[in-house]
C-alpha atoms as a PDB file:
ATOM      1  CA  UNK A   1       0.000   0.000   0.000  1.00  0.00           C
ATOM      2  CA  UNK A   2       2.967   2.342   0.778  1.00  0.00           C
ATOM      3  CA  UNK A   3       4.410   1.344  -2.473  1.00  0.00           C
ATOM      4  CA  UNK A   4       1.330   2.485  -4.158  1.00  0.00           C
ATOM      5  CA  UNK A   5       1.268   5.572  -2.639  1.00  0.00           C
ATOM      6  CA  UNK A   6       4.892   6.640  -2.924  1.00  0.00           C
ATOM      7  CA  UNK A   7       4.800   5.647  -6.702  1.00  0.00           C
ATOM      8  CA  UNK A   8       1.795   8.189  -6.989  1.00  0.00           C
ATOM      9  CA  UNK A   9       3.085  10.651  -5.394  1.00  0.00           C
ATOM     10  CA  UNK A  10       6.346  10.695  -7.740  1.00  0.00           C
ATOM     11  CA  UNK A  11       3.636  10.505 -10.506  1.00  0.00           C
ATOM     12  CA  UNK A  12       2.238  13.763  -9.584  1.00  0.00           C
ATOM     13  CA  UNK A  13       5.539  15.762  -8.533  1.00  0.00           C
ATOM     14  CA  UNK A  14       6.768  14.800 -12.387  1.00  0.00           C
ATOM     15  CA  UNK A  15       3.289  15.763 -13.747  1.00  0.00           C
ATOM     16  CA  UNK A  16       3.569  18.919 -11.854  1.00  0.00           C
ATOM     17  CA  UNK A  17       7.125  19.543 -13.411  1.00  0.00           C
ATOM     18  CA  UNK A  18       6.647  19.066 -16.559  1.00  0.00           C
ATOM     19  CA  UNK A  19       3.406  21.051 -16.544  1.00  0.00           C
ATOM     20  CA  UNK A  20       5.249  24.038 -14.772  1.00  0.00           C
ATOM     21  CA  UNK A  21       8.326  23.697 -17.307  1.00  0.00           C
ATOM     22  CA  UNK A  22       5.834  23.815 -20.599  1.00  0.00           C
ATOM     23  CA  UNK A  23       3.869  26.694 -18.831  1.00  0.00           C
ATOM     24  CA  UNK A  24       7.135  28.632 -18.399  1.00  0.00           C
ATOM     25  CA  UNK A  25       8.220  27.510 -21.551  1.00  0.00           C
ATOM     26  CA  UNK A  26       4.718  28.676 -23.356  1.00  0.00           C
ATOM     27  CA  UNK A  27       5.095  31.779 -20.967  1.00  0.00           C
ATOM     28  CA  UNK A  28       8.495  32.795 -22.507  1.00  0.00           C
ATOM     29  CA  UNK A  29       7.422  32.065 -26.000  1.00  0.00           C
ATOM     30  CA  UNK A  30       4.389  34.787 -25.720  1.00  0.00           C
ATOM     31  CA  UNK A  31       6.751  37.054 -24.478  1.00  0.00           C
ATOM     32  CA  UNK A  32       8.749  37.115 -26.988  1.00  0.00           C
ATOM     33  CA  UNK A  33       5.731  36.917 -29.827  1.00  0.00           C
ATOM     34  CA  UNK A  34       4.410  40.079 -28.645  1.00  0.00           C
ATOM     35  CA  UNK A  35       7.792  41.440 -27.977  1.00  0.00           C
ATOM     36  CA  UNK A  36       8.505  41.380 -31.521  1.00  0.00           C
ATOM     37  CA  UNK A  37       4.925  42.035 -33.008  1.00  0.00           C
ATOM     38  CA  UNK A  38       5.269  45.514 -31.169  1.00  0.00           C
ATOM     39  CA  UNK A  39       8.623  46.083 -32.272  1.00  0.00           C
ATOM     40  CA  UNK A  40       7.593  45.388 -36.092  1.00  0.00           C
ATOM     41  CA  UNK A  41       4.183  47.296 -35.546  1.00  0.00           C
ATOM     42  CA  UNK A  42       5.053  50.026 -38.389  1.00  0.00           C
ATOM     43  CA  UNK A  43       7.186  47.315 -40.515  1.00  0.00           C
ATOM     44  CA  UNK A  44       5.510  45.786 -43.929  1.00  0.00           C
ATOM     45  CA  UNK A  45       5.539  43.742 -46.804  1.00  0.00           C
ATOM     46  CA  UNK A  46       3.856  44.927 -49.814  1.00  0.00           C
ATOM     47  CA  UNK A  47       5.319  42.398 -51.864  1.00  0.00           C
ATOM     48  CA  UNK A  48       5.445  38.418 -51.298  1.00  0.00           C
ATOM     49  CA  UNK A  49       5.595  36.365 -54.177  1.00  0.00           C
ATOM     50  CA  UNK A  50       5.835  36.651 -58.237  1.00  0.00           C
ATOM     51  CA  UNK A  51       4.369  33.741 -60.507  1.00  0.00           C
ATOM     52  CA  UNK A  52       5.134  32.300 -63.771  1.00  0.00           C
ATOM     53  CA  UNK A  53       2.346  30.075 -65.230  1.00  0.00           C
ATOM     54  CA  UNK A  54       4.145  27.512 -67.543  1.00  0.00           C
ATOM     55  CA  UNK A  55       0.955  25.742 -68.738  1.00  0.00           C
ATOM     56  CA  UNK A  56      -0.671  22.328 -68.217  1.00  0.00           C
ATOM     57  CA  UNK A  57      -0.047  18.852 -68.851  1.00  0.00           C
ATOM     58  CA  UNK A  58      -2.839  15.965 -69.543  1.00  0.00           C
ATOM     59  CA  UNK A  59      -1.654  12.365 -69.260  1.00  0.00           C
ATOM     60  CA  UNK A  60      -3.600   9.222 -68.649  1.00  0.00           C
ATOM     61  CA  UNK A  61      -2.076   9.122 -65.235  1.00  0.00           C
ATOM     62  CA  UNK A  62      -3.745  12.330 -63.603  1.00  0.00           C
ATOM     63  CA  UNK A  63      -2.998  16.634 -65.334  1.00  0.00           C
ATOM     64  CA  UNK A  64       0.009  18.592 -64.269  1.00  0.00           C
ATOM     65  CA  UNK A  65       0.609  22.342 -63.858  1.00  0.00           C
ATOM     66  CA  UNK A  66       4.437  23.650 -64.254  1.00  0.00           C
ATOM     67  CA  UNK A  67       5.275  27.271 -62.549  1.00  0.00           C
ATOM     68  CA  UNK A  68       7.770  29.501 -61.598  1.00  0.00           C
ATOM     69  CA  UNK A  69       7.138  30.673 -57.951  1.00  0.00           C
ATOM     70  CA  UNK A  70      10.173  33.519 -56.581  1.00  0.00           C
ATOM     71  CA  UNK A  71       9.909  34.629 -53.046  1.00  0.00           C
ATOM     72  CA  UNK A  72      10.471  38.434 -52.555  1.00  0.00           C
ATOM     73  CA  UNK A  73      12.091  40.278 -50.003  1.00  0.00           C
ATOM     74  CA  UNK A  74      11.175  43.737 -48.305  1.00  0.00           C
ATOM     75  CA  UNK A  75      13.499  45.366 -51.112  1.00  0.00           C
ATOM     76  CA  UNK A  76      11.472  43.736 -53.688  1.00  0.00           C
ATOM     77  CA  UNK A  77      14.332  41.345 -54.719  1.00  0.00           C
ATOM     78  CA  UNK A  78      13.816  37.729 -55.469  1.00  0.00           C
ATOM     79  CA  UNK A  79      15.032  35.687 -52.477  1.00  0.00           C
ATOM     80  CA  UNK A  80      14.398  31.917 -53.930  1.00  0.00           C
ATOM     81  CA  UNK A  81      12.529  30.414 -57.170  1.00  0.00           C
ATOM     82  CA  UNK A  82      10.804  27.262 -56.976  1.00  0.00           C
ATOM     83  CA  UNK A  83      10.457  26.029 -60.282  1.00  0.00           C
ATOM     84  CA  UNK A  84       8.826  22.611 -60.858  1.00  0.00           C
ATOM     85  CA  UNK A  85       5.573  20.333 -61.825  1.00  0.00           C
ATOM     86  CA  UNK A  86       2.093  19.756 -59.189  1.00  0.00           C
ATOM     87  CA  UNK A  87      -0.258  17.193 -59.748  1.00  0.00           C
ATOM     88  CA  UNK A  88      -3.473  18.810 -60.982  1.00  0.00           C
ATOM     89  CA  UNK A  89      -4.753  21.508 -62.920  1.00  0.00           C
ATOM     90  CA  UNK A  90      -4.419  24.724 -61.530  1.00  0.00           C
ATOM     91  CA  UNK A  91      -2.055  26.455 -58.464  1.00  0.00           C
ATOM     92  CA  UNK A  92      -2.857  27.603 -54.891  1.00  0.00           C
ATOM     93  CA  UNK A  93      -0.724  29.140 -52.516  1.00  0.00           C
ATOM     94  CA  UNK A  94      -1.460  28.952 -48.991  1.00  0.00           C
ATOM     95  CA  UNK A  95      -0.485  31.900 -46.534  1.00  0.00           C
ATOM     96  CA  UNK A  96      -0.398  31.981 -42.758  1.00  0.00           C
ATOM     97  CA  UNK A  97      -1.645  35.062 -41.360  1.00  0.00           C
ATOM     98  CA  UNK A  98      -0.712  36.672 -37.960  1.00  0.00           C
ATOM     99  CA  UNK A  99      -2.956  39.354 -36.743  1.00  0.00           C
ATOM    100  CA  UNK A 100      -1.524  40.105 -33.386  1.00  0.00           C
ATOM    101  CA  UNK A 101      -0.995  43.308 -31.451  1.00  0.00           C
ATOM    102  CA  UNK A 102      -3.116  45.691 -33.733  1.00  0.00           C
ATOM    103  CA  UNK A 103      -0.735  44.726 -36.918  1.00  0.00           C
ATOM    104  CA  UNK A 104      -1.660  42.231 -39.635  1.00  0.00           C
ATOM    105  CA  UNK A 105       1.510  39.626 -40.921  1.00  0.00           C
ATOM    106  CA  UNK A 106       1.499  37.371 -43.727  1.00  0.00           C
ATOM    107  CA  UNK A 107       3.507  34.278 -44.874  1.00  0.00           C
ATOM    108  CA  UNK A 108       3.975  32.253 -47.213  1.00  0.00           C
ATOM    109  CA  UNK A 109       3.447  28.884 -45.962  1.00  0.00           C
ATOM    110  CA  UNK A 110       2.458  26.195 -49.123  1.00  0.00           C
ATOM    111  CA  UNK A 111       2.211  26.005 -52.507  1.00  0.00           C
ATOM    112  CA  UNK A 112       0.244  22.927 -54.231  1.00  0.00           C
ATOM    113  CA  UNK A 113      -1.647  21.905 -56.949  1.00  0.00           C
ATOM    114  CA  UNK A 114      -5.279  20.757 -57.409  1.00  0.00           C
ATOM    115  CA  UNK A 115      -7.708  18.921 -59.613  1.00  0.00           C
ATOM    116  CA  UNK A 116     -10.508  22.059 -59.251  1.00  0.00           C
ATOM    117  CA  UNK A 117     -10.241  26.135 -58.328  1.00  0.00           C
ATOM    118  CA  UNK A 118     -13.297  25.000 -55.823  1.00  0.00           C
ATOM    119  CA  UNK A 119     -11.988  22.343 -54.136  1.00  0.00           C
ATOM    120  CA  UNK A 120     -10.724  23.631 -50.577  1.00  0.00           C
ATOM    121  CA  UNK A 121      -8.582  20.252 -48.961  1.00  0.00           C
ATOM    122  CA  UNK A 122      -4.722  20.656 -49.145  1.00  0.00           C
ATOM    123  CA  UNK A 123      -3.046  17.441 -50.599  1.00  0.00           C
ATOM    124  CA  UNK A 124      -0.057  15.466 -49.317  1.00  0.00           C
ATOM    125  CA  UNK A 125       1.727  16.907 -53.023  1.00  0.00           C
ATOM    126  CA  UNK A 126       2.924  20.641 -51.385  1.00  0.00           C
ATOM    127  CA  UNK A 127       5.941  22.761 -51.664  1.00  0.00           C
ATOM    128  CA  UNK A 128       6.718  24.261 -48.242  1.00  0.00           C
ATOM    129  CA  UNK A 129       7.786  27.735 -48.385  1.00  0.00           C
ATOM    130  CA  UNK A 130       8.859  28.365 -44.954  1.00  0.00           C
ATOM    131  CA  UNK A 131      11.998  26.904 -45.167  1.00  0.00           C
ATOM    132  CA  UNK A 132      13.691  29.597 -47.723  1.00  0.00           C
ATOM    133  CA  UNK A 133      12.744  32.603 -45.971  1.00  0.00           C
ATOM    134  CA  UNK A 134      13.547  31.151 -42.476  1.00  0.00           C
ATOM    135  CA  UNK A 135      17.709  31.139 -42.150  1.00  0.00           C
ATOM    136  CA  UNK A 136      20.502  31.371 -38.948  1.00  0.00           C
ATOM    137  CA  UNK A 137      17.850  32.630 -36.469  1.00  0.00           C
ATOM    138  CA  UNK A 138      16.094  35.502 -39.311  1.00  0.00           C
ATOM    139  CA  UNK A 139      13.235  35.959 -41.356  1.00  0.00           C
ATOM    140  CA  UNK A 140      14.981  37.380 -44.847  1.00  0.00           C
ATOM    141  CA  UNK A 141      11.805  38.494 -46.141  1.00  0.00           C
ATOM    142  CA  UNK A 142      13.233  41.315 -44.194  1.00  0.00           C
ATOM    143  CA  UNK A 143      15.918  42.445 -46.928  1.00  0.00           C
ATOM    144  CA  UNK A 144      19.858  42.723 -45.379  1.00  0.00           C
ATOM    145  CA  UNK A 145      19.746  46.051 -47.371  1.00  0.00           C
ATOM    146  CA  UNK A 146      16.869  48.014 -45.666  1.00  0.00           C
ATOM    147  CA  UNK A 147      16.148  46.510 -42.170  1.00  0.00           C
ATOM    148  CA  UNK A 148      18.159  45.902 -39.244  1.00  0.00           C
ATOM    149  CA  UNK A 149      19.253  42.475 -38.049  1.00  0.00           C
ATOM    150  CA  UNK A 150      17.042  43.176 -35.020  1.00  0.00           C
ATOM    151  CA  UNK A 151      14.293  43.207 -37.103  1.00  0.00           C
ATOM    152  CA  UNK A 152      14.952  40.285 -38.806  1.00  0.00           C
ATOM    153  CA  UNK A 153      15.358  38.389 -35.670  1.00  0.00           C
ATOM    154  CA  UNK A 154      11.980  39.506 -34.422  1.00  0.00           C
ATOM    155  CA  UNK A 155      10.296  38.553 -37.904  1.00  0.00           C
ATOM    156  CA  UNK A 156      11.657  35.332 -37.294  1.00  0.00           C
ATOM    157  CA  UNK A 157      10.413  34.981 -34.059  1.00  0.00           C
ATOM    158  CA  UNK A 158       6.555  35.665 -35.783  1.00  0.00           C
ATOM    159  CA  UNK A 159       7.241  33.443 -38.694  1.00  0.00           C
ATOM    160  CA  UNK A 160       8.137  30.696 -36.437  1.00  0.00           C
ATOM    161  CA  UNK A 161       4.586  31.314 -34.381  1.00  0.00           C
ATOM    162  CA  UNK A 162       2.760  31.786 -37.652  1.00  0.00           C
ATOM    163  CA  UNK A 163       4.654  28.704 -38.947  1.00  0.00           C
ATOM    164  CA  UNK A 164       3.486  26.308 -36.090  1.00  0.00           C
ATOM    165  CA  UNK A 165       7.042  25.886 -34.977  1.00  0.00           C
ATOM    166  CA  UNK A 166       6.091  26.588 -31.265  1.00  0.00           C
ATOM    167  CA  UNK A 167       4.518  24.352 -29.582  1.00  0.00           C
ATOM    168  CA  UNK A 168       1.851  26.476 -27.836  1.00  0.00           C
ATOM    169  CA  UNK A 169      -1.976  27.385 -28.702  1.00  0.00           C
ATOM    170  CA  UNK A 170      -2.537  29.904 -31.217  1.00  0.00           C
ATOM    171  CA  UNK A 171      -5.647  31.603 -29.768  1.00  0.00           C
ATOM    172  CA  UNK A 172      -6.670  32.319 -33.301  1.00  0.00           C
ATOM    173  CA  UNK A 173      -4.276  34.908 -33.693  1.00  0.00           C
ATOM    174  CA  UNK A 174      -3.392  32.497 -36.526  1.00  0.00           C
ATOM    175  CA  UNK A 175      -5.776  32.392 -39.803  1.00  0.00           C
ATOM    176  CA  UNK A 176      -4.898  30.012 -42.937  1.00  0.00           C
ATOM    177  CA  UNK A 177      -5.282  32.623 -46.512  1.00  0.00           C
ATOM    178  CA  UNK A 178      -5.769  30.515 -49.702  1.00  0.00           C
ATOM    179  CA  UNK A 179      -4.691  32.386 -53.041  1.00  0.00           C
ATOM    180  CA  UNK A 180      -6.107  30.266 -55.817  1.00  0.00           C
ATOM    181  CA  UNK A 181      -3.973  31.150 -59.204  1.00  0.00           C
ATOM    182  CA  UNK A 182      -6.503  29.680 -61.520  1.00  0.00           C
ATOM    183  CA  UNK A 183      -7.413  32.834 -63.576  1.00  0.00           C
ATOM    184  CA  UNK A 184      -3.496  33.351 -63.971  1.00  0.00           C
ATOM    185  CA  UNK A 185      -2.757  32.607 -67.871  1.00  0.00           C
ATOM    186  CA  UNK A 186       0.047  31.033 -68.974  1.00  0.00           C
ATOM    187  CA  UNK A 187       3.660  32.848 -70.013  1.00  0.00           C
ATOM    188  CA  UNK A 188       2.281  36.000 -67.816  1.00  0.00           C
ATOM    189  CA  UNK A 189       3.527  37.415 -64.776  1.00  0.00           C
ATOM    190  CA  UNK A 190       2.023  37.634 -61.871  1.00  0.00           C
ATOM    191  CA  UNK A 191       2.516  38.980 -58.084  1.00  0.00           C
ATOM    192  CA  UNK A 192       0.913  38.667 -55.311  1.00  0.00           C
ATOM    193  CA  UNK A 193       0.731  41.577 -52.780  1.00  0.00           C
ATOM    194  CA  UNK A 194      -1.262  43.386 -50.257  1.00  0.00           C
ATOM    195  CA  UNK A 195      -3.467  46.297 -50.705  1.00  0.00           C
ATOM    196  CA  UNK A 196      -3.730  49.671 -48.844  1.00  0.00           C
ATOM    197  CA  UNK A 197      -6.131  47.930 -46.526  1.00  0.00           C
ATOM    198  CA  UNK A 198      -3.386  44.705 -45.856  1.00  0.00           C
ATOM    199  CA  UNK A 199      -5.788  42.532 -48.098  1.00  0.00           C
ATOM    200  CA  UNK A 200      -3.455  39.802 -49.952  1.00  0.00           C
ATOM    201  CA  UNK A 201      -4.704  40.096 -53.851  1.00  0.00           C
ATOM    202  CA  UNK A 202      -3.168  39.040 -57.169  1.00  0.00           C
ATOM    203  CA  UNK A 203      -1.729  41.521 -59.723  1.00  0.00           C
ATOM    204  CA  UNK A 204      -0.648  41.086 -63.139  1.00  0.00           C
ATOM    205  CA  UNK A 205       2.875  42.750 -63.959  1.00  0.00           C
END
């Protein structure tokens, strides 16, 4: 019976540790989210990405839609292309957005292909996007040329919280943005940005 109770005991003093340590570690990680969000309160992007429409493919094993996808930076220079093939028949890019701290983020999260404009799931076939703008502890969607490293740093911090890469509830700060690219023709250029109001829309160059 002592046993029993002894084991329980050390049960609950290691359930109690480990729920202090993730509270101090969520604790920490808010602190340092809304650190940076007021920080980067007057700091935007007006630019994200440009797209190149290749054109389509239709084979007896399923259509395929070939792009040209840069990433821009906060100078409006390409940081990364992605150039390559989706299954399916037109593009969609999939954005996280951050509205924290009276101040509205976006992200570039996913881009994927998909058999219909209307159909709304997210296959397995993606491109993640995260991992070209996310570098040494910055966020370069913050251009080396026109920001400070401080800066940087802190965008980081949000694109990791945006990202999912902490492991703490989101309190739907977070929202997921879909950009469906069907109406984009082939061989033209497109970019997609955000309006006066911080509205991500698509705009032919």
């Amino acid at each position: 019976m002592k046993q029993g109770m002894t084991i329980k005991k050390i049960l609950i003093s290691v359930f109690a540790i480990l729920f202090c340590a993730y509270f101090l570690y969520c604790l920490l990680c808010y602190i340092n989210i809304f650190y940076a969000a007021n920080f980067l309160k007057t700091r935007y992007l007006t630019e994200y990405l440009r797209i190149n429409i290749y054109g389509k493919s239709y084979t007896e094993e399923g259509d395929t839609i070939s792009a040209k996808i840069a990433i821009v930076d906060s100078n409006l220079n390409e940081i990364t292309t992605v150039e390559r093939s989706w299954n399916g028949s037109c593009l969609a890019v999939k954005f996280n957005q951050l509205e924290i701290c009276g101040s509205r983020f976006y992200f570039p999260s996913k881009i994927y292909g998909k058999e219909d404009y209307l159909d709304q799931k997210i296959p397995k076939n993606i491109t993640s996007l995260e991992k070209y703008y996310d570098e040494n502890g910055q966020c370069i969607l913050f251009s080396q040329t026109n920001t400070r490293k401080k800066e940087r740093k802190a965008l980081y911090v949000l694109s990791k919280f945006a990202n999912h890469k902490y492991l703490i509830p989101t309190f739907g700060f977070i929202n997921k943005k879909i950009v469906d690219l069907y109406e984009c023709k082939n061989g033209k250029f497109y970019s997609i940005s955000a309006d006066s109001n911080g509205i991500l829309s698509i705009i032919e160059l």
